[in-house]
Protein backbone atom coordinates (compact mmCIF):
# COMPACT_ATOMS: atom_id res chain seq x y z
CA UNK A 1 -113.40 5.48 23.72
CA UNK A 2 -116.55 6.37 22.18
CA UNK A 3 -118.14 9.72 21.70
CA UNK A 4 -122.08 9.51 21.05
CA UNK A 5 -123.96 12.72 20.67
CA UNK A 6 -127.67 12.85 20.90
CA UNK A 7 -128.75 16.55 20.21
CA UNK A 8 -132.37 17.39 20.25
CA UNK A 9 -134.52 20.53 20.47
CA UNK A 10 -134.25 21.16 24.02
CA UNK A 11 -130.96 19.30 24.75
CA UNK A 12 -127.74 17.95 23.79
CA UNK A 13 -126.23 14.84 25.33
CA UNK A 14 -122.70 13.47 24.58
CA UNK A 15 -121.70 10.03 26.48
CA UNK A 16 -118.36 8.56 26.49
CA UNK A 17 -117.96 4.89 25.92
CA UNK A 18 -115.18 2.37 26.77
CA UNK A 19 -116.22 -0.22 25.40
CA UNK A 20 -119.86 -1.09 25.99
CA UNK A 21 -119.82 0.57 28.93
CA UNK A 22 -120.82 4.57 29.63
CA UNK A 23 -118.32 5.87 31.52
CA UNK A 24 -119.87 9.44 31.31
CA UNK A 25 -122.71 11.46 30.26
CA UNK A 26 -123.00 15.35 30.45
CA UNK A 27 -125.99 17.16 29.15
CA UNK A 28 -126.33 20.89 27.76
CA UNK A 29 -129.07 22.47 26.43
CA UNK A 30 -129.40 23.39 22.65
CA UNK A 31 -128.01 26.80 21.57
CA UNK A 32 -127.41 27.09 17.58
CA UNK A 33 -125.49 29.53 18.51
CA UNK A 34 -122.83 27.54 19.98
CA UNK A 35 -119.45 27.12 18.52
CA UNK A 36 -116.80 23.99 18.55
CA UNK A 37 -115.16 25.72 20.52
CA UNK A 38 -117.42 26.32 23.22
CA UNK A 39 -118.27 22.37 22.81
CA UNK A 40 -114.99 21.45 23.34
CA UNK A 41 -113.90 23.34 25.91
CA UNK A 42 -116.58 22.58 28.11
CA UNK A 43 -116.65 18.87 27.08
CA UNK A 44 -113.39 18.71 27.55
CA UNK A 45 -113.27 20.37 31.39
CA UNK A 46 -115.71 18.33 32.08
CA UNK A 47 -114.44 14.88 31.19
CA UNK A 48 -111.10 15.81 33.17
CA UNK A 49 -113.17 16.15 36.13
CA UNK A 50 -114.27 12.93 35.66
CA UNK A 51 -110.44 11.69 34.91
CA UNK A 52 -111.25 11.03 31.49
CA UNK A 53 -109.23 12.58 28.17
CA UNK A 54 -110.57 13.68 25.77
CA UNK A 55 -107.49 12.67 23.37
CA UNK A 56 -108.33 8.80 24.06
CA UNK A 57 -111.31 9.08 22.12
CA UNK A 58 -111.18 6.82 18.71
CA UNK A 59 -114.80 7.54 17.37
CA UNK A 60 -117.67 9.74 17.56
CA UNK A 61 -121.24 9.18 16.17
CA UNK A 62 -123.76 11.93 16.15
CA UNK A 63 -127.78 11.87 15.64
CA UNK A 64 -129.09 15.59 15.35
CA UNK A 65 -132.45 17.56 14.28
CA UNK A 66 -130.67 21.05 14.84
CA UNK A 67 -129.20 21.11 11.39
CA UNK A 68 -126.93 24.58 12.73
CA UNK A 69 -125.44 22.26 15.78
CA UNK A 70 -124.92 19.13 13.33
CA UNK A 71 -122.50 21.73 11.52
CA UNK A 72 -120.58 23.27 14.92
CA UNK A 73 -120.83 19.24 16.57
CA UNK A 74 -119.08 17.62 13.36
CA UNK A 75 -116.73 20.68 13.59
CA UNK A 76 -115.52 19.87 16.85
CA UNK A 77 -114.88 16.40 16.15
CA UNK A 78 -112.73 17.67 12.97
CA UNK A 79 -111.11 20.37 14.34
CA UNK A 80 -110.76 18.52 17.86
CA UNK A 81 -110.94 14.96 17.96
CA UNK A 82 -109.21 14.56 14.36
CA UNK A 83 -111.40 12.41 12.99
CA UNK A 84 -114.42 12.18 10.84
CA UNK A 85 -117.91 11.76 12.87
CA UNK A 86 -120.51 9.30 11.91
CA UNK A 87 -123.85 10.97 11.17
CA UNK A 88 -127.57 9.26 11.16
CA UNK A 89 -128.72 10.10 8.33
CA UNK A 90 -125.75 10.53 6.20
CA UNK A 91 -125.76 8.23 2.67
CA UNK A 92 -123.09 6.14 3.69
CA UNK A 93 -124.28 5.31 7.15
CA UNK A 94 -125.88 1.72 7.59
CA UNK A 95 -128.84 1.66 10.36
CA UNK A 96 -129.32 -2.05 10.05
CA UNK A 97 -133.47 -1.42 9.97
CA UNK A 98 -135.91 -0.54 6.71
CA UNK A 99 -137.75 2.84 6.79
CA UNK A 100 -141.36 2.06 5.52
CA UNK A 101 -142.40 5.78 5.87
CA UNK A 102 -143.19 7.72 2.45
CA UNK A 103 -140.11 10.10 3.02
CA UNK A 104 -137.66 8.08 4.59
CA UNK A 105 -135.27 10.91 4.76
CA UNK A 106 -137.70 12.90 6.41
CA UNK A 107 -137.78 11.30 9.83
CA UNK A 108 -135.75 12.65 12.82
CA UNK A 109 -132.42 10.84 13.23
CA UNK A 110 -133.42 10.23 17.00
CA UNK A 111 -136.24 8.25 16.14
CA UNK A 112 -134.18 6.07 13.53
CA UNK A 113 -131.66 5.55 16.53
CA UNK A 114 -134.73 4.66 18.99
CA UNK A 115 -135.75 1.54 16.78
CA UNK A 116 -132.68 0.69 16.17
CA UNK A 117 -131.76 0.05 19.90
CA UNK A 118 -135.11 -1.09 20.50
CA UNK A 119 -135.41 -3.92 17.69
CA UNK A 120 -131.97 -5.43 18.83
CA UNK A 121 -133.27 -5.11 22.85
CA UNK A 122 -136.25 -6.03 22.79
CA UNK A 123 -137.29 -7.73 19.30
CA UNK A 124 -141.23 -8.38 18.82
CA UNK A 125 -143.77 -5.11 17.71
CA UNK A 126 -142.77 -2.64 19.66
CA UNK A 127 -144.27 1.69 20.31
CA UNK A 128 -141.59 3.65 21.86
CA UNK A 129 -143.10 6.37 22.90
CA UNK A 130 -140.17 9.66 23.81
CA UNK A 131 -140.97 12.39 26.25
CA UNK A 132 -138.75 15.12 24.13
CA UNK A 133 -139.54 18.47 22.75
CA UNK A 134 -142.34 16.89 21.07
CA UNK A 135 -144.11 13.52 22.50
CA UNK A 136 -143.73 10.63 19.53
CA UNK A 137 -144.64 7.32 19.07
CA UNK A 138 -142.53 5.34 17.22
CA UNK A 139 -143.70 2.12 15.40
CA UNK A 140 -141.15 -0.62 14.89
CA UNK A 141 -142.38 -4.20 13.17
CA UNK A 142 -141.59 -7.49 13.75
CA UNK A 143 -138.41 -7.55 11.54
CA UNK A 144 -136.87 -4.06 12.42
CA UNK A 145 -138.95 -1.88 9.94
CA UNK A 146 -139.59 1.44 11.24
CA UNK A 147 -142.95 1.74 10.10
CA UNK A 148 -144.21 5.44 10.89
CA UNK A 149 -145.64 7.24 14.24
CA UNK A 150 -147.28 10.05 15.83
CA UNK A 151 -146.18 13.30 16.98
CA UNK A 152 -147.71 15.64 19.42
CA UNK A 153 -147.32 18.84 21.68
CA UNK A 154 -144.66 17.79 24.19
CA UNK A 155 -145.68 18.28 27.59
CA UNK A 156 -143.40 21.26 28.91
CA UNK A 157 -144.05 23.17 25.21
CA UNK A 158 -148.32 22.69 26.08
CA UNK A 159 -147.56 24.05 29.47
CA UNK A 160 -145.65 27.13 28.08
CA UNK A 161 -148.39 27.83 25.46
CA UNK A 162 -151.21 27.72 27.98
CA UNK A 163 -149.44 30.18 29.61
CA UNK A 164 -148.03 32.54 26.98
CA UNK A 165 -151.55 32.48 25.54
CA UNK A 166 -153.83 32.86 28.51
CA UNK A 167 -152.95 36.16 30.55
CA UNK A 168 -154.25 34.74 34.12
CA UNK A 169 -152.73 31.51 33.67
CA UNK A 170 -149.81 30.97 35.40
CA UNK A 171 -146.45 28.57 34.39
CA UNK A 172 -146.67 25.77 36.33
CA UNK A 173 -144.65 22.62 37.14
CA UNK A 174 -145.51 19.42 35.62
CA UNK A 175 -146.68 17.23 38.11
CA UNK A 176 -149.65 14.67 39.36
CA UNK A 177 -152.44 16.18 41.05
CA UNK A 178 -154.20 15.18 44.11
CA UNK A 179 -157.48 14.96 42.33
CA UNK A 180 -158.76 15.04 39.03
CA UNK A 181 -160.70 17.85 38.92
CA UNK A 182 -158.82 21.05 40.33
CA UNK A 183 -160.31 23.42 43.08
CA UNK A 184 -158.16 26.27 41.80
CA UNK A 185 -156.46 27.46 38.67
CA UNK A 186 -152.68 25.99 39.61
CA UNK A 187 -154.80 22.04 40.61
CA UNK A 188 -157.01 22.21 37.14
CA UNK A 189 -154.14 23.29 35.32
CA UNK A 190 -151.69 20.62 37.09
CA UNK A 191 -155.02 17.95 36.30
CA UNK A 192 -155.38 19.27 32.27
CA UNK A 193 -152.00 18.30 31.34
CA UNK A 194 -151.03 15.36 33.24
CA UNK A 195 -154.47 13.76 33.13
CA UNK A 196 -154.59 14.94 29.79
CA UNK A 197 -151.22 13.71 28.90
CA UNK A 198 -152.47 9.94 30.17
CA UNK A 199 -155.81 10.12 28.08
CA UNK A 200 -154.02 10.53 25.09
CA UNK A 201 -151.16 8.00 25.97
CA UNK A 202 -153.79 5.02 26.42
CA UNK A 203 -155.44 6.31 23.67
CA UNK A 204 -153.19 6.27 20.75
CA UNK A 205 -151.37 3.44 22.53
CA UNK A 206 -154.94 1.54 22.37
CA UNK A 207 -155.79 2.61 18.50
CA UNK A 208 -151.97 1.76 17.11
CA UNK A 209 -152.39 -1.54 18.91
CA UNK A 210 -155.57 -1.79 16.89
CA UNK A 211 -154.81 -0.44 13.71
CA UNK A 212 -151.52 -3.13 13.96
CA UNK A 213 -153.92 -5.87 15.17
CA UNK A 214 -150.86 -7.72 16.84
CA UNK A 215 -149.26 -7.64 20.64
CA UNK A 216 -147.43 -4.35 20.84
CA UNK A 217 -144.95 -3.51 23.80
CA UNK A 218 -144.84 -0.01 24.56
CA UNK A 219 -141.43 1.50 25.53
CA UNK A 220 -141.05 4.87 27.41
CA UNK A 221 -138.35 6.86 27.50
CA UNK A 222 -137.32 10.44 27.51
CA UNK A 223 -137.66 12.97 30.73
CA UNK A 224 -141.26 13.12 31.94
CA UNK A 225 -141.13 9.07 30.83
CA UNK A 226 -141.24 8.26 34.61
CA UNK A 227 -143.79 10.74 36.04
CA UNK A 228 -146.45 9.22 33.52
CA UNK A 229 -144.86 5.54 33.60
CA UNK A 230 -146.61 5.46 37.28
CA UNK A 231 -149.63 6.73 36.69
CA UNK A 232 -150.91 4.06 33.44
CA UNK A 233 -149.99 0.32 32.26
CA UNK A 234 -150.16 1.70 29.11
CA UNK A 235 -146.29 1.98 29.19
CA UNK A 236 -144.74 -1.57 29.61
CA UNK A 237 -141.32 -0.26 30.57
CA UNK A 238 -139.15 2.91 30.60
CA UNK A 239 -135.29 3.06 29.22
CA UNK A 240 -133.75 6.32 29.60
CA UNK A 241 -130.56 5.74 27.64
CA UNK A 242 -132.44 3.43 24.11
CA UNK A 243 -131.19 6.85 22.03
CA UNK A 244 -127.63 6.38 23.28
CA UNK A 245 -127.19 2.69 23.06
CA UNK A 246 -128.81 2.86 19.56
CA UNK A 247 -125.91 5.18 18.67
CA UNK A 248 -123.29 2.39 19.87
CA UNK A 249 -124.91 -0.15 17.94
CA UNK A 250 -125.01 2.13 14.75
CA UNK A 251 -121.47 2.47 15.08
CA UNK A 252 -120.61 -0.75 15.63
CA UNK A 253 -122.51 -1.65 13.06
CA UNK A 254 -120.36 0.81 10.45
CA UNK A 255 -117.12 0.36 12.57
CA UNK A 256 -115.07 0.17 9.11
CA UNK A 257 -115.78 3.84 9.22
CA UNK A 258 -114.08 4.68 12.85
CA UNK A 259 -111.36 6.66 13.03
CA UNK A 260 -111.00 7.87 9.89
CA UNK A 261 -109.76 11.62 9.58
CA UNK A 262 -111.65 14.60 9.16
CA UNK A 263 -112.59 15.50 5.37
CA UNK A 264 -111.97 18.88 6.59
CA UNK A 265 -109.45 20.70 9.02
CA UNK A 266 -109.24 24.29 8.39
CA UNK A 267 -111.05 26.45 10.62
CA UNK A 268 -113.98 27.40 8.08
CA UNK A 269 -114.56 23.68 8.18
């Protein structure tokens, strides 16, 4: 079995592979704080539950932007799972795709993964646009390249600064309105963000297919990818689990790395 670890701002998600199928998928959110220990032991409870063991698995491949949990994550596979974990990012780790960006090393590891499950999907110019912590866009060429993107405000971190920042405005829940323009403070809010949120999806989606100047298919994906997917044909089509299977394929793809044990064991590792 494979372990493949997505960790992000806001969350962490580790599936479980056999195969090409996932067999399992359990999601926490992101603490730094968080020890191997803790990972384990809840990873592990919960994959029993399922009637999975955790001893069968034979690789793990992680793409992080919390460098504190890359170091307690690759801990738990030494300590743990005996073996080394493949890293996105790391020297000796082959993506299969060319970074066109001016700091290659500089973009997020789940956005490498993103156009690296996307290219082999769905080929052609593609935007994949990811709901996360922050919204991005994600530009992938013909041939593979990852060619740069745009990041904004994600939607839930707008929502929580409108209301840290403004004393009468409330939290509120992401969601469509009934009407555009709002009759009360909770509607107009409700209409800023998710109407606002659409504006700037057709938008950008309309000025990279211009800047590009060829057929672009837009990819959603991420949490709020399906509350905005029905509301604009800006998004061609949603896949929820592109930054998993893009971890598969990476490790398939360096599979002469699997296995192999930790560099480190001790318990300062």
């Amino acid at each position: 079995m494979l372990l493949a670890i997505d960790a992000g701002n806001t969350n962490i998600v580790f599936a479980i592979y056999r195969g090409t199928q996932i067999v399992a998928q359990f999601r926490a959110s992101t603490r730094e704080g968080r020890t191997a220990d803790e990972y384990y032991a809840w990873l592990a409870q919960l994959m029993q539950l399922q009637g999975l063991d955790a001893n069968e698995i034979e690789g793990a491949i992680i793409a992080c932007v919390v460098p504190q949990s890359l170091f307690n994550l690759q801990r738990l596979c030494r300590k743990y799972l005996k073996m080394e974990p493949l890293v996105v990012g790391a020297p000796d780790v082959e993506l299969g795709i060319v970074v066109t960006t001016d700091r290659p090393h500089a973009v997020g590891a789940d956005r490498l993964v993103n156009a690296v499950a996307a290219h082999k999907d769905y080929g052609g110019d593609l935007i994949i646009i990811d709901f996360g912590t922050a919204t991005t866009f994600d530009i992938v060429g013909h041939s593979g390249s990852y060619d740069g993107g745009i990041i904004a405000p994600g939607v839930n971190l707008s929502v929580e600064a409108l209301h840290l920042a403004a004393a009468q405005l409330p939290r509120i829940a992401v969601e469509r309105p009934q009407a555009v323009i709002g009759r009360d403070t909770v509607p107009a809010m409700q209409s800023g963000v998710f109407w606002g949120y659409i504006a700037m999806i057709e938008g950008l989606v309309a000025r990279i297919k211009a800047e590009i100047g060829r057929p672009m298919q837009a990819i959603g994906t991420g949490g709020l990818s399906n509350l905005f997917r029905q509301s604009t044909s800006a998004i061609d089509l949603l896949d929820g689990d592109i930054t998993i299977r893009g971890l598969r394929y990476i490790w398939e793809r360096n599979g002469h790395h699997c296995g192999r044990p930790p560099q480190e064991t001790s318990d300062d590792a």
